[in-house]
Each structure stands twice: as C-alpha cells, then as structure tokens.
C-alpha atoms as a PDB file:
ATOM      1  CA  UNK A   1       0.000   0.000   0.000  1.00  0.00           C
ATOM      2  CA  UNK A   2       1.460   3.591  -0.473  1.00  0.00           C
ATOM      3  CA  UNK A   3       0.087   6.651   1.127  1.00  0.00           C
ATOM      4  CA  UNK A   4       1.669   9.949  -0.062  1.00  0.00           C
ATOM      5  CA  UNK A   5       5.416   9.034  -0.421  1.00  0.00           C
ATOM      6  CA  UNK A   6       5.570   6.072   1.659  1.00  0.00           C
ATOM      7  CA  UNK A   7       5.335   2.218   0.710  1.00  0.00           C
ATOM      8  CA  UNK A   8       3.413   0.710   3.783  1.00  0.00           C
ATOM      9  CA  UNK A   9       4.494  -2.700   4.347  1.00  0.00           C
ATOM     10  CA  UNK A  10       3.312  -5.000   7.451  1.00  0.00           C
ATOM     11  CA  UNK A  11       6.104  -6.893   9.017  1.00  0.00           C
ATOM     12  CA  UNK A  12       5.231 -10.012  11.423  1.00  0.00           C
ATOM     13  CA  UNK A  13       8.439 -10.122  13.925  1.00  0.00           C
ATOM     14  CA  UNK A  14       7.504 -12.559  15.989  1.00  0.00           C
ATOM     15  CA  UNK A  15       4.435 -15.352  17.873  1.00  0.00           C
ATOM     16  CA  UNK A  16       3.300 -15.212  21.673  1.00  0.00           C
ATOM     17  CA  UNK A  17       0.331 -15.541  23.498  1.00  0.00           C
ATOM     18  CA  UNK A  18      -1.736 -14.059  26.217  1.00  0.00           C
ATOM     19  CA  UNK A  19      -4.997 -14.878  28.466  1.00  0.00           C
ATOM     20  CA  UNK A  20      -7.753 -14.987  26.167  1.00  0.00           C
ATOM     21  CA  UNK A  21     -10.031 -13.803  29.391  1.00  0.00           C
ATOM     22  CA  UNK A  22      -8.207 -10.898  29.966  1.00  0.00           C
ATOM     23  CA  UNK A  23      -7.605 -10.042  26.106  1.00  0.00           C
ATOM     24  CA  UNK A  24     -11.277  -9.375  25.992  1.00  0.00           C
ATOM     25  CA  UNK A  25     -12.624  -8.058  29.659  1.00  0.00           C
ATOM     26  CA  UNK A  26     -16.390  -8.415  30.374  1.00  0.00           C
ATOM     27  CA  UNK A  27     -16.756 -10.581  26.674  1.00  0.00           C
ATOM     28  CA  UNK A  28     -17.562 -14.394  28.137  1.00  0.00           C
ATOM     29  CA  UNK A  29     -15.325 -17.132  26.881  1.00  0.00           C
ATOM     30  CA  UNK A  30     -18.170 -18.725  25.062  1.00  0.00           C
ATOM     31  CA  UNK A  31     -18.332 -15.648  22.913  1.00  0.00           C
ATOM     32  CA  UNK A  32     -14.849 -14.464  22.121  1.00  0.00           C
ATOM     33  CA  UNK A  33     -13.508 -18.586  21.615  1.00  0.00           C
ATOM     34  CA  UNK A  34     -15.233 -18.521  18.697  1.00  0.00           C
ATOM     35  CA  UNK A  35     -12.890 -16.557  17.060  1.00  0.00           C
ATOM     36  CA  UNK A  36      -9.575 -16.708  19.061  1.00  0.00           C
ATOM     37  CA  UNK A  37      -9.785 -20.536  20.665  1.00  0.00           C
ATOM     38  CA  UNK A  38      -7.519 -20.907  23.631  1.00  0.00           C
ATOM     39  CA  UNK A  39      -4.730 -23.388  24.621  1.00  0.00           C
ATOM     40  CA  UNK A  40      -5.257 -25.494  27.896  1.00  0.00           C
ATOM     41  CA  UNK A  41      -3.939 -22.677  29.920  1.00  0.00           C
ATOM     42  CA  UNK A  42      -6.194 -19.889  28.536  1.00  0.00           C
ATOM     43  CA  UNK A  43      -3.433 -18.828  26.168  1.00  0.00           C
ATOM     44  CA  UNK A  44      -4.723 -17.227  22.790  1.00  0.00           C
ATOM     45  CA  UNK A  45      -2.303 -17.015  19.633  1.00  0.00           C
ATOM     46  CA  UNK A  46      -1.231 -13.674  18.844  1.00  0.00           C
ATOM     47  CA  UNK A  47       1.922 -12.006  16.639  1.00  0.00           C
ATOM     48  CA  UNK A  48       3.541  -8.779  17.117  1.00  0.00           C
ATOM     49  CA  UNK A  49       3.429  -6.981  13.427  1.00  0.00           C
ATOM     50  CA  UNK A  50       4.901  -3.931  12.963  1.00  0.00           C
ATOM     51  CA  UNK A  51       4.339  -1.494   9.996  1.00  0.00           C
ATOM     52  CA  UNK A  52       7.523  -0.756   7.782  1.00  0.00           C
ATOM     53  CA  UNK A  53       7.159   2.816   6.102  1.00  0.00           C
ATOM     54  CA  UNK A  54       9.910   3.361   3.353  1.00  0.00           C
ATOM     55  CA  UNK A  55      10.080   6.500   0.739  1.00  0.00           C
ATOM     56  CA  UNK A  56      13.528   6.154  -0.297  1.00  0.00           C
ATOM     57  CA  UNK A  57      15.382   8.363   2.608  1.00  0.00           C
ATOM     58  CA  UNK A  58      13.580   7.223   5.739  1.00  0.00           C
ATOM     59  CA  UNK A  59      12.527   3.685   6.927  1.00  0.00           C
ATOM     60  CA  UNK A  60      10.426   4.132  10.033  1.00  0.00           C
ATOM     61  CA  UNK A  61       8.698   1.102  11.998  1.00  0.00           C
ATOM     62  CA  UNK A  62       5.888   1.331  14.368  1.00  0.00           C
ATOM     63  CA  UNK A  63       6.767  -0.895  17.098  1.00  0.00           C
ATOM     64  CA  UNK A  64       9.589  -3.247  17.759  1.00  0.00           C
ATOM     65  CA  UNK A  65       7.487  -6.599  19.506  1.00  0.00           C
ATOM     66  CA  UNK A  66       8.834  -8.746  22.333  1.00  0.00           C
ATOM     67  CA  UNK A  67      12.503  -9.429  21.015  1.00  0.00           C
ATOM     68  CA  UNK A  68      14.600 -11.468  22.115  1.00  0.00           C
ATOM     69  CA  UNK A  69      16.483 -10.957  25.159  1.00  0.00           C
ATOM     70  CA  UNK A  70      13.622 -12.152  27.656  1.00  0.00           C
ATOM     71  CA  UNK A  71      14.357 -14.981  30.257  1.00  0.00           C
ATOM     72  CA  UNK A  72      13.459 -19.085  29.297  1.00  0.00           C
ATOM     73  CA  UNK A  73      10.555 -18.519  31.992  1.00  0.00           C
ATOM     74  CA  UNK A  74       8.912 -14.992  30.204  1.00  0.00           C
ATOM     75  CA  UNK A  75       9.266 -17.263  27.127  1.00  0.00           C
ATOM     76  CA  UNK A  76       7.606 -19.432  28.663  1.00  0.00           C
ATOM     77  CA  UNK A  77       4.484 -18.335  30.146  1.00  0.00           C
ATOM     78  CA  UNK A  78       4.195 -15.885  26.976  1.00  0.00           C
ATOM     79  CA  UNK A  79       4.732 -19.035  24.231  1.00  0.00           C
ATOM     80  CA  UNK A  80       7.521 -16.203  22.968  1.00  0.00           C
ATOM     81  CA  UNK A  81       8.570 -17.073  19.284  1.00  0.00           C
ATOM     82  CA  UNK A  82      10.966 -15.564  16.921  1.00  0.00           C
ATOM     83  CA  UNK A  83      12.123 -18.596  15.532  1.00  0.00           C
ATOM     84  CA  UNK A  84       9.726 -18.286  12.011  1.00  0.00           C
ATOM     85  CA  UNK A  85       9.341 -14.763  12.111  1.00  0.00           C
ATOM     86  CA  UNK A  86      11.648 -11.842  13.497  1.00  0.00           C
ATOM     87  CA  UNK A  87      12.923  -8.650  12.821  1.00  0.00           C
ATOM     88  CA  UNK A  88      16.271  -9.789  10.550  1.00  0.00           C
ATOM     89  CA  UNK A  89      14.247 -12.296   8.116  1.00  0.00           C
ATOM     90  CA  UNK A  90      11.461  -9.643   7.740  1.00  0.00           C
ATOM     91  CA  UNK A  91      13.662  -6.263   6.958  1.00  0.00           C
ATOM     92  CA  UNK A  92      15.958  -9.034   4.921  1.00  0.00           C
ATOM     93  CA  UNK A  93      12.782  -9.636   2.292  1.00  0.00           C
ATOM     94  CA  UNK A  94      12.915  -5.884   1.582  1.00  0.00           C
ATOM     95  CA  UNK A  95      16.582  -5.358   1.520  1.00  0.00           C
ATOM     96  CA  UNK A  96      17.398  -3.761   4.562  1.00  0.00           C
ATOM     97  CA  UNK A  97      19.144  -4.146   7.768  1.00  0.00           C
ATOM     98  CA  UNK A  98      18.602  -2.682  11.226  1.00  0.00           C
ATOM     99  CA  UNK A  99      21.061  -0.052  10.494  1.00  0.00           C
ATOM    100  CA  UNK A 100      19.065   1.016   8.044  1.00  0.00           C
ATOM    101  CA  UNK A 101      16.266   1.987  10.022  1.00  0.00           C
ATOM    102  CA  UNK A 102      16.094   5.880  10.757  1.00  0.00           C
ATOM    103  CA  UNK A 103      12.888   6.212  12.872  1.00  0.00           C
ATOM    104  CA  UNK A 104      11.314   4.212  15.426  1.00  0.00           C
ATOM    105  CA  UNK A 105       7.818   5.127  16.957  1.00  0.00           C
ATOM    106  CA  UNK A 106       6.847   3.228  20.128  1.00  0.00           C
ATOM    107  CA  UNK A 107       3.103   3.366  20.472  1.00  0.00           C
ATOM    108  CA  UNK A 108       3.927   2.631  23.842  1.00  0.00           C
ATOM    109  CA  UNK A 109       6.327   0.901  26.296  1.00  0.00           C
ATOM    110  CA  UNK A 110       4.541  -2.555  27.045  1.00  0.00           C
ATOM    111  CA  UNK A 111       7.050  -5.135  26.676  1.00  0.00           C
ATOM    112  CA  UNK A 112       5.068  -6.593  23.536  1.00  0.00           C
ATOM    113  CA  UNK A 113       5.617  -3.338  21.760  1.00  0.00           C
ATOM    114  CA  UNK A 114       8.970  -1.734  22.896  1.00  0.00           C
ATOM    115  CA  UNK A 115      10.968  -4.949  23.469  1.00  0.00           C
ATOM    116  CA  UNK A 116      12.527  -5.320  20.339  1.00  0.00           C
ATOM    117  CA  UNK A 117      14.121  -1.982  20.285  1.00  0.00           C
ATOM    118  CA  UNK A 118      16.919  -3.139  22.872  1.00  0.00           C
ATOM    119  CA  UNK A 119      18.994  -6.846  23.182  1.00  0.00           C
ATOM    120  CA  UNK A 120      21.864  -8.226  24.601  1.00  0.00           C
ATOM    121  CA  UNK A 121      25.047  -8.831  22.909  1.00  0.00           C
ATOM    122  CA  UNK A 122      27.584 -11.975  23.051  1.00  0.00           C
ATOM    123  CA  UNK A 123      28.998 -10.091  26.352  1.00  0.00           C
ATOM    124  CA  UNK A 124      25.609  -9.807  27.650  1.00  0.00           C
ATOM    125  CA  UNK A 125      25.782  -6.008  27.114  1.00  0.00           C
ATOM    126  CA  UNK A 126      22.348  -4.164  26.737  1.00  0.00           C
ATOM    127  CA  UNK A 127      22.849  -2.329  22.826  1.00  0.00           C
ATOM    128  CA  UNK A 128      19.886  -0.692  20.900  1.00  0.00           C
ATOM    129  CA  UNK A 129      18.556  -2.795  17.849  1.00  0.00           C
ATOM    130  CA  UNK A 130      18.683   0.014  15.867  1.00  0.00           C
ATOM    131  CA  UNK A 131      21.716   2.297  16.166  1.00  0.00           C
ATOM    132  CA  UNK A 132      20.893   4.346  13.770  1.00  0.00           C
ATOM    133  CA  UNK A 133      17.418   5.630  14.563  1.00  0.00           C
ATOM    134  CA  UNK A 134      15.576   8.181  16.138  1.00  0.00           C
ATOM    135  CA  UNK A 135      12.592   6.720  18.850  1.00  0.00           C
ATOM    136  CA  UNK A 136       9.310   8.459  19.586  1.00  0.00           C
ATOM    137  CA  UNK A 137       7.218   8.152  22.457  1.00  0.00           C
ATOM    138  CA  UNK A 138       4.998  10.968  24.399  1.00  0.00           C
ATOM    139  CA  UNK A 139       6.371  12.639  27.233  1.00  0.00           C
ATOM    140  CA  UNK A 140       3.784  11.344  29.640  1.00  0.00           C
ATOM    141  CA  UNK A 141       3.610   7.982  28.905  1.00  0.00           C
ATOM    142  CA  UNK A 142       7.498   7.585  29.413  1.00  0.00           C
ATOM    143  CA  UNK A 143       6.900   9.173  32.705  1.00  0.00           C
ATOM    144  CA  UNK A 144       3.937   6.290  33.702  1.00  0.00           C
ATOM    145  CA  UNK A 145       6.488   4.042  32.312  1.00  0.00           C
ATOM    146  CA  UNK A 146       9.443   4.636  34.842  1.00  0.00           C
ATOM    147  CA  UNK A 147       6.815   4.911  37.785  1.00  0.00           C
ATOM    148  CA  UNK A 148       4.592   2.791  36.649  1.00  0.00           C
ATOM    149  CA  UNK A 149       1.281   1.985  38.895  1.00  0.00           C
ATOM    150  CA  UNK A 150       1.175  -1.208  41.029  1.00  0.00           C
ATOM    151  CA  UNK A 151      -1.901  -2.900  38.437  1.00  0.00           C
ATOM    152  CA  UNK A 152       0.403  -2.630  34.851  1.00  0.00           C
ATOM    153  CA  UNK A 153       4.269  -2.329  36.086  1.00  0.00           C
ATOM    154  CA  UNK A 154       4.839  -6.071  34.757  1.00  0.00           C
ATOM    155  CA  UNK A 155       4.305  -4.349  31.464  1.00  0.00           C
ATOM    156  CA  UNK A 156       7.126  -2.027  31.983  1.00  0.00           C
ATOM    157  CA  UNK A 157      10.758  -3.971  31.944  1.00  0.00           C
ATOM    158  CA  UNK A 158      12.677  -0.983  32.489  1.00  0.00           C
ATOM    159  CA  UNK A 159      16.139  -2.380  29.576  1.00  0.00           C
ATOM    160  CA  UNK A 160      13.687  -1.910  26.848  1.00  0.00           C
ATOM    161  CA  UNK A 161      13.773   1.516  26.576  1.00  0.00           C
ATOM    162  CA  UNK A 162      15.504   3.424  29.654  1.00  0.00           C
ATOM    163  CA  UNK A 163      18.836   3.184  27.527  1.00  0.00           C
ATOM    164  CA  UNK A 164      17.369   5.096  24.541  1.00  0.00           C
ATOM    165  CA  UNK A 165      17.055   7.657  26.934  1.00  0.00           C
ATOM    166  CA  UNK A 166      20.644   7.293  28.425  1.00  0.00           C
ATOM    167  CA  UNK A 167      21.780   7.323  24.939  1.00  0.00           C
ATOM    168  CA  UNK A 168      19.940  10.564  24.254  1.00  0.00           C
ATOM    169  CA  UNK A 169      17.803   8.958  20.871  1.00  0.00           C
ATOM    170  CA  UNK A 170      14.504   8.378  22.777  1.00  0.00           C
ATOM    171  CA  UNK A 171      12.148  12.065  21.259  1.00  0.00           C
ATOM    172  CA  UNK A 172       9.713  12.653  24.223  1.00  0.00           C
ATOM    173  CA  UNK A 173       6.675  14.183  22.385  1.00  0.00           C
ATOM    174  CA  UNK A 174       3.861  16.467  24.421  1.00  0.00           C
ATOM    175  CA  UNK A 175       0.412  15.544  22.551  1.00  0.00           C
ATOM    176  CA  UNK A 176      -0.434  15.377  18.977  1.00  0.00           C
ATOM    177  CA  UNK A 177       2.023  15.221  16.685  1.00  0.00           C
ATOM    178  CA  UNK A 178       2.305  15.703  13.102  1.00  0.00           C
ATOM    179  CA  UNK A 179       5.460  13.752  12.608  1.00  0.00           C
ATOM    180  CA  UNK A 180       5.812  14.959   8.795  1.00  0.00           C
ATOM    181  CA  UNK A 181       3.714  15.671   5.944  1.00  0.00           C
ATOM    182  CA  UNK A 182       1.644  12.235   6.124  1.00  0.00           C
ATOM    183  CA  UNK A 183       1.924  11.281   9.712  1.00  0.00           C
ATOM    184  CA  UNK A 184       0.724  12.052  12.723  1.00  0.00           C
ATOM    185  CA  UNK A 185       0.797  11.013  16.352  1.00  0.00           C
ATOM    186  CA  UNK A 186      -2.723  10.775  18.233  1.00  0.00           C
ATOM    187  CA  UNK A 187      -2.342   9.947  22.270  1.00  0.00           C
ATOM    188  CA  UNK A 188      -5.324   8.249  23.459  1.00  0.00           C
ATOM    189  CA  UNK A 189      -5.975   7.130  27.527  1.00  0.00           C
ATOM    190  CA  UNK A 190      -7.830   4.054  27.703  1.00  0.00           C
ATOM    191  CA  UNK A 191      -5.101   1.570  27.510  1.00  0.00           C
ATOM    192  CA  UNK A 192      -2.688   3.301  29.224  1.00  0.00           C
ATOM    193  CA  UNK A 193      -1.569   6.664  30.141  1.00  0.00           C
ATOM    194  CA  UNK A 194      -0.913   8.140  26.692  1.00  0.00           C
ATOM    195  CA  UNK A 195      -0.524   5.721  23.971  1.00  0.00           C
ATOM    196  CA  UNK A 196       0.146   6.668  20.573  1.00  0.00           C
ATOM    197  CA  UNK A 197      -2.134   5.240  17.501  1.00  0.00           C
ATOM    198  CA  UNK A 198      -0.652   6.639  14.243  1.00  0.00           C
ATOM    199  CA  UNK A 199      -2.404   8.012  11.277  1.00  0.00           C
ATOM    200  CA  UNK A 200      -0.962   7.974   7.982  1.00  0.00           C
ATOM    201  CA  UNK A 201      -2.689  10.062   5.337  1.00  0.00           C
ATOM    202  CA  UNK A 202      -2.480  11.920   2.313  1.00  0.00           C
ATOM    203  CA  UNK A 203      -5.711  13.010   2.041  1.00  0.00           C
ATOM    204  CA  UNK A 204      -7.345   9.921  -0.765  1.00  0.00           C
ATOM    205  CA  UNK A 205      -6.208   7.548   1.999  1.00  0.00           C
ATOM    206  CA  UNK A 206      -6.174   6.935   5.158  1.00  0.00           C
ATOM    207  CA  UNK A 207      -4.312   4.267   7.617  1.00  0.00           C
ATOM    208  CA  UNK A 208      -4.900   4.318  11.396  1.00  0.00           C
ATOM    209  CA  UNK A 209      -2.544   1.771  13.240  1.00  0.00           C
ATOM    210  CA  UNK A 210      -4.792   1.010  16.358  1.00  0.00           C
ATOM    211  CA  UNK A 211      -1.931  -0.026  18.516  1.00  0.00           C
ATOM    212  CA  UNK A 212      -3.824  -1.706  21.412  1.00  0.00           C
ATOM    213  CA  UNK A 213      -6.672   0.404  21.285  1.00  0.00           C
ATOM    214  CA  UNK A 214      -7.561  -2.510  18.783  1.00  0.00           C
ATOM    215  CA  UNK A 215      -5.305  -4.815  19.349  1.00  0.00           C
ATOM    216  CA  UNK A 216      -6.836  -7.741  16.960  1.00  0.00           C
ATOM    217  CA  UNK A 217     -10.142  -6.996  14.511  1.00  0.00           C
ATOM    218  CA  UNK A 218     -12.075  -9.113  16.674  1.00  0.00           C
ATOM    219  CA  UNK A 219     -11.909  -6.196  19.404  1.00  0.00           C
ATOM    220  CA  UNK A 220     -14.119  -3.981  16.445  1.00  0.00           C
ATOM    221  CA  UNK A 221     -16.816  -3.957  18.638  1.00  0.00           C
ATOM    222  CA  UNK A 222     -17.688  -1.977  21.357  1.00  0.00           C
ATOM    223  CA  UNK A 223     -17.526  -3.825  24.378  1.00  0.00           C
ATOM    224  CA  UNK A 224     -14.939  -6.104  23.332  1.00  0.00           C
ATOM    225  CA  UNK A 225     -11.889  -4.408  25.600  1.00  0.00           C
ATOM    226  CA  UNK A 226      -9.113  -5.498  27.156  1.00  0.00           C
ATOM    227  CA  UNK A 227      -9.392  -6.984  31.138  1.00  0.00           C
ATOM    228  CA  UNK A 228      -5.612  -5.289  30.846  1.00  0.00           C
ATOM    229  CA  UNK A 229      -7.117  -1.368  30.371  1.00  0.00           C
ATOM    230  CA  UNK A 230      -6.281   0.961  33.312  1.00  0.00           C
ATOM    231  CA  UNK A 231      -9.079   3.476  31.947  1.00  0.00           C
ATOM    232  CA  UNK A 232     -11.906   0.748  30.209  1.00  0.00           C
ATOM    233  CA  UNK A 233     -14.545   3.690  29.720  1.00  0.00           C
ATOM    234  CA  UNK A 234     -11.885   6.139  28.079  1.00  0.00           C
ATOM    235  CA  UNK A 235     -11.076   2.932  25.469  1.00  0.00           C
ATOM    236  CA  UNK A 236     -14.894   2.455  25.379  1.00  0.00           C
ATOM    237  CA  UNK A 237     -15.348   6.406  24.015  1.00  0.00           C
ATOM    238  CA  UNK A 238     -11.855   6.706  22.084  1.00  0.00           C
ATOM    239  CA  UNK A 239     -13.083   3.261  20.015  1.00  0.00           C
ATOM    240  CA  UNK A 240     -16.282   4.899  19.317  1.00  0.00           C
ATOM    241  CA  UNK A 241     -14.488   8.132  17.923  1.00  0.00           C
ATOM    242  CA  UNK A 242     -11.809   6.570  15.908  1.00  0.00           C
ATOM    243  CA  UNK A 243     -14.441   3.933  14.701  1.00  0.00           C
ATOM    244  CA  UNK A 244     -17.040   6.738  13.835  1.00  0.00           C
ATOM    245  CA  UNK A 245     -13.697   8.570  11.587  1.00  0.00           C
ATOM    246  CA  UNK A 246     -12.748   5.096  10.179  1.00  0.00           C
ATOM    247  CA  UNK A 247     -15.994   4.562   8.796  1.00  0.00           C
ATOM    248  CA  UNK A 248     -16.819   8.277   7.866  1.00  0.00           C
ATOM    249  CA  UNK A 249     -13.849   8.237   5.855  1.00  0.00           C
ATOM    250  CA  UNK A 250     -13.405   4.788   4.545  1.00  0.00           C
ATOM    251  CA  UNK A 251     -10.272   4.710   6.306  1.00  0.00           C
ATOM    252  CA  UNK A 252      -7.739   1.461   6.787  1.00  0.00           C
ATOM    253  CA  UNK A 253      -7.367   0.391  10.007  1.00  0.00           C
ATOM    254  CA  UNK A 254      -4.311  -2.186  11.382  1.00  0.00           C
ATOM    255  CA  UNK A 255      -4.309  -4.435  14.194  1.00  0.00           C
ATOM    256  CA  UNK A 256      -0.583  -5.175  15.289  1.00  0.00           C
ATOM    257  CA  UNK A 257      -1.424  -8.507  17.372  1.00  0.00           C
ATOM    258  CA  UNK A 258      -3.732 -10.043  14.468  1.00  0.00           C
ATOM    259  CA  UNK A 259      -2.234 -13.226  13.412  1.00  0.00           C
ATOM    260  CA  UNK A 260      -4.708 -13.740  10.475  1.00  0.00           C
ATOM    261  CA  UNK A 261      -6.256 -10.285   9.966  1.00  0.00           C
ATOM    262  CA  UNK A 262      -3.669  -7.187  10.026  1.00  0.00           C
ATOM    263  CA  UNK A 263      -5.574  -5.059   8.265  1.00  0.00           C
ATOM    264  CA  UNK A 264      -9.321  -3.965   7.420  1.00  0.00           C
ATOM    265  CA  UNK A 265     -12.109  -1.426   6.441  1.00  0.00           C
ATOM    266  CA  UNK A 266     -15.824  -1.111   9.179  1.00  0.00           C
ATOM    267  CA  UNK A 267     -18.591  -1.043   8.750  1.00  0.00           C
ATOM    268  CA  UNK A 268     -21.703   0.311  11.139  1.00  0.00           C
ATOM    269  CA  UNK A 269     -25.199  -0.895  11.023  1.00  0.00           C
ATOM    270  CA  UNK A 270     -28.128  -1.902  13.584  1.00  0.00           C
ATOM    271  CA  UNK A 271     -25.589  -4.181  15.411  1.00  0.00           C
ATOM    272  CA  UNK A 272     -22.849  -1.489  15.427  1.00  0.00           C
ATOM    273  CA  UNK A 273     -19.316  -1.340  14.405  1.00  0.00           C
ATOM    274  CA  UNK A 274     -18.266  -4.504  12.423  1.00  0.00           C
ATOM    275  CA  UNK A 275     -15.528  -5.485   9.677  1.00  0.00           C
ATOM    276  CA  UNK A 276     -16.684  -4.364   6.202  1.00  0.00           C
ATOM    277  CA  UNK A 277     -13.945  -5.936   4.409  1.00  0.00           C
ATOM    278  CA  UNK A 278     -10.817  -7.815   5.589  1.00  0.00           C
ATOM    279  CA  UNK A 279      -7.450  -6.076   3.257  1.00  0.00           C
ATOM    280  CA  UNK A 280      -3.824  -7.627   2.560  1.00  0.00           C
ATOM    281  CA  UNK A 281      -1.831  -4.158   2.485  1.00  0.00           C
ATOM    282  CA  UNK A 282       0.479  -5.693   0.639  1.00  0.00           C
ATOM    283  CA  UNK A 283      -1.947  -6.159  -2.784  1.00  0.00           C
ATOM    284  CA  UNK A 284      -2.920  -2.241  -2.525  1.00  0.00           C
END
C-alpha cells in the first residue's frame, strides 16, 4: 500500500500468546472462543506486526514486539517465538538491515511493543537494535512508564527503553504530533496513560494503526476491551471516535497482534461497528 510518499508494508516479527479472558474483559469465553480458541492454559495465539514505512530516505517502523532478550521462563508463560518470524528475516525480504532503520515510533512501552528496540550482545551487554534511529514516544507515557502503577508495572521492563534515553535517541513528544507531511501522532488514555495510535494520510487515503486500542479486529466492537485497560470507559469512548472517523472516511485500520487479519475497512449498522472488508496491504 502507499500513502503519499511512503510504501506501507506489514512486518510479522515474531508469535506469543496471552490470556484470552483478559484479552477481551467483560466478553464471556463462550463468545470471544469462537474466534480466538484458547490453549489449555487460557493462552490465545497472537503475533507482534509492525508497519515498515519506506520512501527512499527514511525507513520508520511502528513498534519493535517482544525481542529477544527475555528470560526461558517470560518465554515461557508468553509461548515467545521468533524462531519463524523476526525482525532480521522480515527487513531481509525488503533489503534492509537494522542499520538502516532511521525512525522508530513506540506506540507505547509494554514489553510486547517496545521490546525489540533493545537486546543483549555476546557479552551480555544491553545495545539498541537500531543504532541508527531516532525513537518516539509521548512525554507522559514515558513518565507512567518509569513509575509505573502497582496494576500494569509487569508491562514495563525498564532495559527496553531506559537506555534510549541514556543514549539521548529516545524524542519525548507532548500531545499530537504531526510527525511529517503524512503522519501524525494521536495519544489516546484508555489503555494506558498516553498511547500513541498513528495516522498515515495523504488526504485519498487513510491508515490508522490502532496499537492496542484494537489490538486484533475481533476487538471492532464496542464492548470487546481489554481486562488489561487501566481506563476501560476512556477505550470504550476513544473506540467509538476513531471507529465513527474510520468509517466516515473509509479509512484502513491495522491491528498489530492479528495473526490472520492485520488489516481492514468497518462497517456500522443496527448491530454497530463490524468489519466491512478484511485487506492484505500488501496487494494495494
């Protein structure tokens, strides 16, 4: 897909899981197993995507995943899994390298999004995966992320991103953002303090990456929110807006823990907000 200058390409780095009960809140099992069935432990299968955008000069990604770097017991209990898809193969198929990334924007700083952005090298030295970029979070959420409440600190592992501060490449934004011509930075409050969902337009089109305001397209409808939202009536309202704009304006929207449905245009009728049509970016 291209919007404006950029070639939008979705990138799958990498396979975990997470409770199915508290992926979707209030939604019973009986319901939401329909469409994500669980393992014997609860566990639904998820992926961590992340959008590539490329125009020539600049190769941004939104999101880095879970990496690699986590202990045999995180593995574990997350069913962590680079080993078909990761960040090397996937820049590979396009000809590029982590070096040549020159922008990183973090939605946020939950280990499933951030994680990739830092590992360990063969002297167990913490390095950042992309030494040549540039990282962008907002200014407040950084701030809930190093003081973190008592309910969602096991989200924040601290070597994911405090070095990209130390380093001086982490870009502390205060609110909306227009990034550059075609993008721009929205925070939103349900999830967490100040998450970033990114819209990419040029005007004809439109792209929203939902982050985990939608974190999968079977979290389109209303109700359907995460057990893991500190604010679950802010996500309630800020879905309602973004869904209202989506389908006002035919926009795309992308789910970044989707493992079978990354991208898609809604739809809103008598049962409310629903997928019009499911869309492979990458045959736009």
């Amino acid at each position: 897909m291209k919007i404006g200058e950029y070639q939008i390409i979705p990138l799958n780095i990498g396979q975990f899981k997470l409770d199915g009960g508290a992926m979707f809140g209030v939604v019973p099992k009986v319901i939401w197993s329909k469409t994500n069935p669980s393992d014997d432990l609860n566990r639904i299968d998820m992926c961590t995507s992340t959008l590539l955008l490329t125009n020539g000069k600049r190769n941004i990604l939104i999101d880095t995943g879970v990496g690699n770097k986590m202990s045999k017991k995180f593995n574990d209990i997350y069913c962590v899994d680079n080993s078909k898809f990761n960040i090397d193969s996937a820049l590979l198929k396009y000809g590029l390298t982590k070096e040549s990334i020159t922008d990183v924007i973090l939605t946020h700083l939950h280990f499933d999004h951030c994680g990739g952005s830092t590992y360990f090298d063969e002297n167990k030295e913490l390095k950042i995966t992309f030494p040549n970029a540039e990282f962008y979070v907002q200014k407040n959420h950084y701030e809930w992320g190093i003081n973190p409440s008592e309910r969602d600190k096991a989200s924040f592992i601290n070597n994911n991103f405090q070095i990209l501060s130390d380093k001086k490449v982490l870009k502390l934004i205060d609110g909306e953002y227009k990034f550059d011509d075609y993008i721009t930075l929205i925070p939103v409050n349900g999830h967490t303090r100040n998450m970033q969902v990114v819209k990419i337009s040029d005007g004809k089109n439109t792209l929203l990456h939902t982050a985990d305001l939608i974190p999968m397209s079977a979290h389109i409808p209303l109700p359907y929110i995460m057990g893991y939202d500190l604010f679950p009536v802010i996500t309630l309202e800020e879905k309602r807006k973004f869904l209202t704009d989506a389908v006002n304006g035919n926009w795309y929207l992308f789910f970044e823990h989707d493992q079978l449905v990354n991208c898609a245009e809604v739809q809103f009728n008598e049962f409310g907000f629903s997928i019009k049509s499911n869309i492979n970016l990458n045959e736009i």
